[in-house]
C-alpha atoms as a PDB file:
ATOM      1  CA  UNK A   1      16.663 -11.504   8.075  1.00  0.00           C
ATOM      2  CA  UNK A   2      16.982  -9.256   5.180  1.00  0.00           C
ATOM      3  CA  UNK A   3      15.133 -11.592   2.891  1.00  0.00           C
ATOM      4  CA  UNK A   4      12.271 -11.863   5.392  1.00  0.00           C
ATOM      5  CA  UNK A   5      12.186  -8.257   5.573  1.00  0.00           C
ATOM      6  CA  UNK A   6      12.496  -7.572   1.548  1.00  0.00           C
ATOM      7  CA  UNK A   7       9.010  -9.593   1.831  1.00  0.00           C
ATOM      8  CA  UNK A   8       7.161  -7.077   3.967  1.00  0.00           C
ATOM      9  CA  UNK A   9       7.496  -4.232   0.980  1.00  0.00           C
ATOM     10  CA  UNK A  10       6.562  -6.510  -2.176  1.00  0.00           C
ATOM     11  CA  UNK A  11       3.572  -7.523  -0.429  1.00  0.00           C
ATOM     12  CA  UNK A  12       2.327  -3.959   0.353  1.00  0.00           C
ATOM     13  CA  UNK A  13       2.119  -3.381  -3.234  1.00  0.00           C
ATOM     14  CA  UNK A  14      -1.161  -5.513  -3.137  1.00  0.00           C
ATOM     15  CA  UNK A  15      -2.372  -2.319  -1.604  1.00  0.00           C
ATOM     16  CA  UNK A  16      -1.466  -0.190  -4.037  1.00  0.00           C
ATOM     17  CA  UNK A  17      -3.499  -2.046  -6.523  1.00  0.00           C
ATOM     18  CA  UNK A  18      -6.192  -1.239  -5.154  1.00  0.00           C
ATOM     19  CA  UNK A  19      -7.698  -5.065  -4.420  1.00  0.00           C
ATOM     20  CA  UNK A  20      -6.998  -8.256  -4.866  1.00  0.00           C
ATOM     21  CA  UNK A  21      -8.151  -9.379  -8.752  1.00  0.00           C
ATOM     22  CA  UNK A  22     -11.761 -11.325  -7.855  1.00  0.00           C
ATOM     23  CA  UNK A  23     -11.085 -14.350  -9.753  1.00  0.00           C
ATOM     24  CA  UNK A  24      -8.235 -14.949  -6.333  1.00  0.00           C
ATOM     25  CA  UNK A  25     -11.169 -14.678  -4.205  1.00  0.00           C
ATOM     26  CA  UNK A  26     -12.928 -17.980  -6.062  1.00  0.00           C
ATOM     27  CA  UNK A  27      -9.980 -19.731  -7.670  1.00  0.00           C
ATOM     28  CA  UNK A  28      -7.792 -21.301  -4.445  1.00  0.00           C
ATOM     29  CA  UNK A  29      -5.137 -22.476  -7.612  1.00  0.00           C
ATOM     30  CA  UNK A  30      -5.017 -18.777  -8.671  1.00  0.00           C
ATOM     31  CA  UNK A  31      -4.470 -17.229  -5.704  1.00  0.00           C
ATOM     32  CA  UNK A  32      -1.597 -19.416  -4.681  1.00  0.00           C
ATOM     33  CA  UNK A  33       0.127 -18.733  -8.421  1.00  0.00           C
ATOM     34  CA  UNK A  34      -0.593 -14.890  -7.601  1.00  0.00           C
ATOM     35  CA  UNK A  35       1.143 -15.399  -4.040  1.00  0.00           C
ATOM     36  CA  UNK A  36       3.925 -17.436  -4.817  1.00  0.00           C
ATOM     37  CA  UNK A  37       4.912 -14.827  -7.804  1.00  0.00           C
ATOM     38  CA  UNK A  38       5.059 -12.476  -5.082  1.00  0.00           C
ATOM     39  CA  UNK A  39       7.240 -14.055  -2.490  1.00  0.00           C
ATOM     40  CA  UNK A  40       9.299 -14.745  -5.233  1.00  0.00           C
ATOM     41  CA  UNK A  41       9.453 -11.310  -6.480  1.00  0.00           C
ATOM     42  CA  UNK A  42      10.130  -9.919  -3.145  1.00  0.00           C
ATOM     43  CA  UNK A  43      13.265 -12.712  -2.225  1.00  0.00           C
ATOM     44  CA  UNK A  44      14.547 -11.601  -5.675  1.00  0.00           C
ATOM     45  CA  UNK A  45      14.453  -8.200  -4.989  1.00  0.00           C
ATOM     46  CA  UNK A  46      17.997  -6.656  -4.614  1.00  0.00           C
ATOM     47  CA  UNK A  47      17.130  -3.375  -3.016  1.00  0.00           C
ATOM     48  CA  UNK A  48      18.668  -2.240   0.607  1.00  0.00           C
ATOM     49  CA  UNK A  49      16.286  -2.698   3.662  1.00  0.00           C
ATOM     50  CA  UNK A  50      14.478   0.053   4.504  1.00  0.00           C
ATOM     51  CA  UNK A  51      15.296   1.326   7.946  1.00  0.00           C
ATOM     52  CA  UNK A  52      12.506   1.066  10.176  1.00  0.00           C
ATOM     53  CA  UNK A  53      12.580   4.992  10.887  1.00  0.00           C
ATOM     54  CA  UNK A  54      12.646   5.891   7.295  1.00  0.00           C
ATOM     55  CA  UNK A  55       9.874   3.916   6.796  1.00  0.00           C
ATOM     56  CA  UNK A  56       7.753   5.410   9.637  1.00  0.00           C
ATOM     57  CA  UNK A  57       8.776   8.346   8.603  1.00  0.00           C
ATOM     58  CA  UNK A  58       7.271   7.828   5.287  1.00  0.00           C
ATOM     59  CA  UNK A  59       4.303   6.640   6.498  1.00  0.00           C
ATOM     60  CA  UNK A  60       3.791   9.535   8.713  1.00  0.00           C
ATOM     61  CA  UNK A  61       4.267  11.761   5.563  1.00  0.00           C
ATOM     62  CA  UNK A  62       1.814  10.315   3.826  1.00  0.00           C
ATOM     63  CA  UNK A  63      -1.070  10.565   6.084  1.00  0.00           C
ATOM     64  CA  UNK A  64      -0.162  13.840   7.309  1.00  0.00           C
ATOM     65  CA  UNK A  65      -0.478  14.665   3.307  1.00  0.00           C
ATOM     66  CA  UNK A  66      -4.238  12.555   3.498  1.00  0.00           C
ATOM     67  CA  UNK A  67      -5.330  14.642   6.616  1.00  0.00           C
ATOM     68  CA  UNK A  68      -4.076  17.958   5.027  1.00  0.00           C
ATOM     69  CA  UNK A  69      -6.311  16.947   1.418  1.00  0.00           C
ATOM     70  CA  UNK A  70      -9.126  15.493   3.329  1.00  0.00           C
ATOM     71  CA  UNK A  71      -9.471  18.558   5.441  1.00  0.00           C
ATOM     72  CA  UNK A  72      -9.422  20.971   2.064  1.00  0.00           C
ATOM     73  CA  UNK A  73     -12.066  18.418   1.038  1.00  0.00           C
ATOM     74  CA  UNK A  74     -14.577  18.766   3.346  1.00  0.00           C
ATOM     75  CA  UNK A  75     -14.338  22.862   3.541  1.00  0.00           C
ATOM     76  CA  UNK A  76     -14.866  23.252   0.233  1.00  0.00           C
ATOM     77  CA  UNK A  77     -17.698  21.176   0.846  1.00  0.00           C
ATOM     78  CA  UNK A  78     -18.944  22.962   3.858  1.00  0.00           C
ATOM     79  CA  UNK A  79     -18.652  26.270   1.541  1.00  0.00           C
ATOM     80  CA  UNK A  80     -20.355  24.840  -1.665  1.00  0.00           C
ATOM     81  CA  UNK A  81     -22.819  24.083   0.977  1.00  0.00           C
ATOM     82  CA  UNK A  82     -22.821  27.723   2.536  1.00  0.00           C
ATOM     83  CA  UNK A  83     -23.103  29.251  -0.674  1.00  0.00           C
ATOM     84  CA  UNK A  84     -25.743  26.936  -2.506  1.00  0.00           C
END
């Protein structure tokens, strides 16, 4: 199991890059090079699992921090708006 899970993380990274490069989207041979790396990256990886909690709770963090920015976003819209 802790291989499978040591997966899971590696393969979130995708989304911190933003997006998948577009030549994966068109190239089926590049894509699978780019995926196996991965998977082999991740079953390499020598870190502890994360426990499920912590990771929830790091989650939760972060979109707590979203809302909190998004919110400041949109009334300092609503005032440049006001005072325009």
């Amino acid at each position: 199991m802790g291989s499978e899970r040591a997966v899971l993380p590696q393969a979130l990274c995708t989304a911190n890059e933003g997006a998948l490069p577009l030549e994966l989207f068109s190239h089926s041979e590049a894509h699978d090079a780019w995926f196996r790396a991965k998977v082999l990256r991740a079953l390499e990886d020598t870190r502890p699992d994360v426990d499920d909690a912590d990771a929830d709770g790091t989650f939760e963090s972060a979109a707590r921090q979203l809302c909190a920015r998004l919110r400041q976003v949109i009334d300092e819209a609503r005032l440049g708006a006001i005072c325009a």
